[in-house]
C-alpha atoms as a PDB file:
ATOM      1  CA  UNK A   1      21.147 105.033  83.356  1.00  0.00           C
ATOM      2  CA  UNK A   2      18.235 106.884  82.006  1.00  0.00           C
ATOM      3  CA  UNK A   3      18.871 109.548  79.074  1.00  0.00           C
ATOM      4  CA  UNK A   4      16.800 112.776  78.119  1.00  0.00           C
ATOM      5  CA  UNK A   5      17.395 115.486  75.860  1.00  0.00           C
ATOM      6  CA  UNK A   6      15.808 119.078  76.708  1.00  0.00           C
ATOM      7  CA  UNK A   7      16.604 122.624  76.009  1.00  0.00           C
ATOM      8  CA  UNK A   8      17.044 125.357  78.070  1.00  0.00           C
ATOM      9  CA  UNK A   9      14.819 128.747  77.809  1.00  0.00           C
ATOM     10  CA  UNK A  10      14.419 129.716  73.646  1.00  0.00           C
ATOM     11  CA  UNK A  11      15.350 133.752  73.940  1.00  0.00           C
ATOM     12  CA  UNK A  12      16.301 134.015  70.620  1.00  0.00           C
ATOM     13  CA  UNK A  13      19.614 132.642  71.453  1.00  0.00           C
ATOM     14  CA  UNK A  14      21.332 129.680  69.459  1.00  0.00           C
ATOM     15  CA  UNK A  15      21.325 127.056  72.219  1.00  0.00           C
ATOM     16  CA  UNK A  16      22.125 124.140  71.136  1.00  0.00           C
ATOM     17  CA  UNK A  17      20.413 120.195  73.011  1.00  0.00           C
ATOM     18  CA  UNK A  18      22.061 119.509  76.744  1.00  0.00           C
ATOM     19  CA  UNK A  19      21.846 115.976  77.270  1.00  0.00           C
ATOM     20  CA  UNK A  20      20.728 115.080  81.538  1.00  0.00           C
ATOM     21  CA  UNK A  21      21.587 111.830  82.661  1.00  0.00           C
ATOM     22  CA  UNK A  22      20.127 109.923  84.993  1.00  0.00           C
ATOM     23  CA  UNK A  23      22.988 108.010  86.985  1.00  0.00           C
ATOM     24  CA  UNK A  24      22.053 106.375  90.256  1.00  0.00           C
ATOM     25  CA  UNK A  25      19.999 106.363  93.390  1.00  0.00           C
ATOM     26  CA  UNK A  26      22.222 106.756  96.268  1.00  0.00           C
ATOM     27  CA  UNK A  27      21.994 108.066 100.009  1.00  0.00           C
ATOM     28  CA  UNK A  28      24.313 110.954 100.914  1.00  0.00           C
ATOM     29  CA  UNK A  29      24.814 112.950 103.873  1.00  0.00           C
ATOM     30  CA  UNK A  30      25.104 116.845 103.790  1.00  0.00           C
ATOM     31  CA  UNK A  31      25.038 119.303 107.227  1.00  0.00           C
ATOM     32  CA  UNK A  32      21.351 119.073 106.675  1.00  0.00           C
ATOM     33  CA  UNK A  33      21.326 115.433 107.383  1.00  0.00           C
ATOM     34  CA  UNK A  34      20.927 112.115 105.563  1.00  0.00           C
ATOM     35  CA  UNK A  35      18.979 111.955 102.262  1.00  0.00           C
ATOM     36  CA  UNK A  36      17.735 109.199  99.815  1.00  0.00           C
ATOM     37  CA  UNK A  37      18.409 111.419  96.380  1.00  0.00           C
ATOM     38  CA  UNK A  38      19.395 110.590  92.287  1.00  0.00           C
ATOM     39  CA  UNK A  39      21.889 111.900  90.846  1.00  0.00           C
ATOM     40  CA  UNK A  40      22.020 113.448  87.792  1.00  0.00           C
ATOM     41  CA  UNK A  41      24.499 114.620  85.462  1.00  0.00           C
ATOM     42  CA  UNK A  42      23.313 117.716  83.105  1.00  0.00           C
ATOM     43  CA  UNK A  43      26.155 117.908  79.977  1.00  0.00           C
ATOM     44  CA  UNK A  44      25.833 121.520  78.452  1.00  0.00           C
ATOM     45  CA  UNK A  45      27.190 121.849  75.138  1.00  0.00           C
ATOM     46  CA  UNK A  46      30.513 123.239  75.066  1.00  0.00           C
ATOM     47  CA  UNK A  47      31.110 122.763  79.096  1.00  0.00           C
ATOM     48  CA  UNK A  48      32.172 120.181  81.223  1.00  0.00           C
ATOM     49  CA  UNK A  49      29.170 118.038  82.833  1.00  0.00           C
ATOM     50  CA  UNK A  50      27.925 118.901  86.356  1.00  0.00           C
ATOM     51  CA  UNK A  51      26.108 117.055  88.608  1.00  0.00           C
ATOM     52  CA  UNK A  52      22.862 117.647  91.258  1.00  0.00           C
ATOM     53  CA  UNK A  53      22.132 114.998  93.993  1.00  0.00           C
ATOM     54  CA  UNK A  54      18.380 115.352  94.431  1.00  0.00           C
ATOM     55  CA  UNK A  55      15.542 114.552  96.303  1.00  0.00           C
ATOM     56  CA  UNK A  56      12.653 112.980  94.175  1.00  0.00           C
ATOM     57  CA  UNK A  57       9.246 114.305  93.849  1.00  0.00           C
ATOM     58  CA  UNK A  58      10.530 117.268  95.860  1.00  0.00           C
ATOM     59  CA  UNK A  59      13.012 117.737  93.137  1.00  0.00           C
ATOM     60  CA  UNK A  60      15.124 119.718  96.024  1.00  0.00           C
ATOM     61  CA  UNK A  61      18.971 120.273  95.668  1.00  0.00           C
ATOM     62  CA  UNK A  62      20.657 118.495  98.201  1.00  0.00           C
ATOM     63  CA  UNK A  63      24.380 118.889  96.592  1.00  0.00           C
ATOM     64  CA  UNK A  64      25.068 120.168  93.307  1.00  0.00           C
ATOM     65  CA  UNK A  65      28.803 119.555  92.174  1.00  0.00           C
ATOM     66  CA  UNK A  66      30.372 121.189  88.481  1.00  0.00           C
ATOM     67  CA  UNK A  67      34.030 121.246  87.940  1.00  0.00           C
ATOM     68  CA  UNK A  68      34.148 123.683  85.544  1.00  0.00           C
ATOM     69  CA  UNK A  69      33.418 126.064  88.486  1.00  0.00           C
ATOM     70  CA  UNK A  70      35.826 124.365  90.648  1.00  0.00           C
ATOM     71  CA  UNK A  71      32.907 124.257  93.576  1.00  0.00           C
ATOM     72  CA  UNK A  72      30.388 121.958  95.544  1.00  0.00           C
ATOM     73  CA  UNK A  73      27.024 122.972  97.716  1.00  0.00           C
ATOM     74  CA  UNK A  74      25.469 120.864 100.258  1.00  0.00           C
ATOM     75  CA  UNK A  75      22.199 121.496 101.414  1.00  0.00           C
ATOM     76  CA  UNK A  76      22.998 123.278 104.888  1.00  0.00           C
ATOM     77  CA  UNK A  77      20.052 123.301 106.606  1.00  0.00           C
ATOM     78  CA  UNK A  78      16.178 122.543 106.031  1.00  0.00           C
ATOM     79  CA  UNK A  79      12.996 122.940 107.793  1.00  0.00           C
ATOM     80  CA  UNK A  80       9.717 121.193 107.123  1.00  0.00           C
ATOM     81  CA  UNK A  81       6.096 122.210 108.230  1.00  0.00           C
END
């Protein structure tokens, strides 16, 4: 597991670190197909952690899952020139 520490957007707003972690490389299937992704898990302060199954160097969503919302997307559909 790889660690980083960023912030989101500075708008004047106290915003404190969100930590992303860097969990796994794994290969998960969506109604768009099969994809080779990582998954990440993004811990906002004060908010339970949510997580984003993506493709590297395209850095596309393929499934993005957060409790605290009580929902899951899968990539549906893509098309590629």
């Amino acid at each position: 597991m790889v660690s980083t520490w960023f912030r989101f957007g500075d708008r004047g707003l106290d915003q404190p670190h969100r930590r992303a972690d860097i969990l796994r490389r794994a290969r998960i299937t969506v109604p768009a197909g099969t994809f080779d992704v990582r998954h990440y898990r993004i811990r906002p302060a004060h908010y339970p952690p949510l997580d984003l199954w993506v493709i590297p160097g395209d850095f596309l969503f393929v499934r993005l899952a957060w409790d605290y919302l009580g929902t899951r997307y899968d990539l549906a559909e893509l098309a590629r020139d």
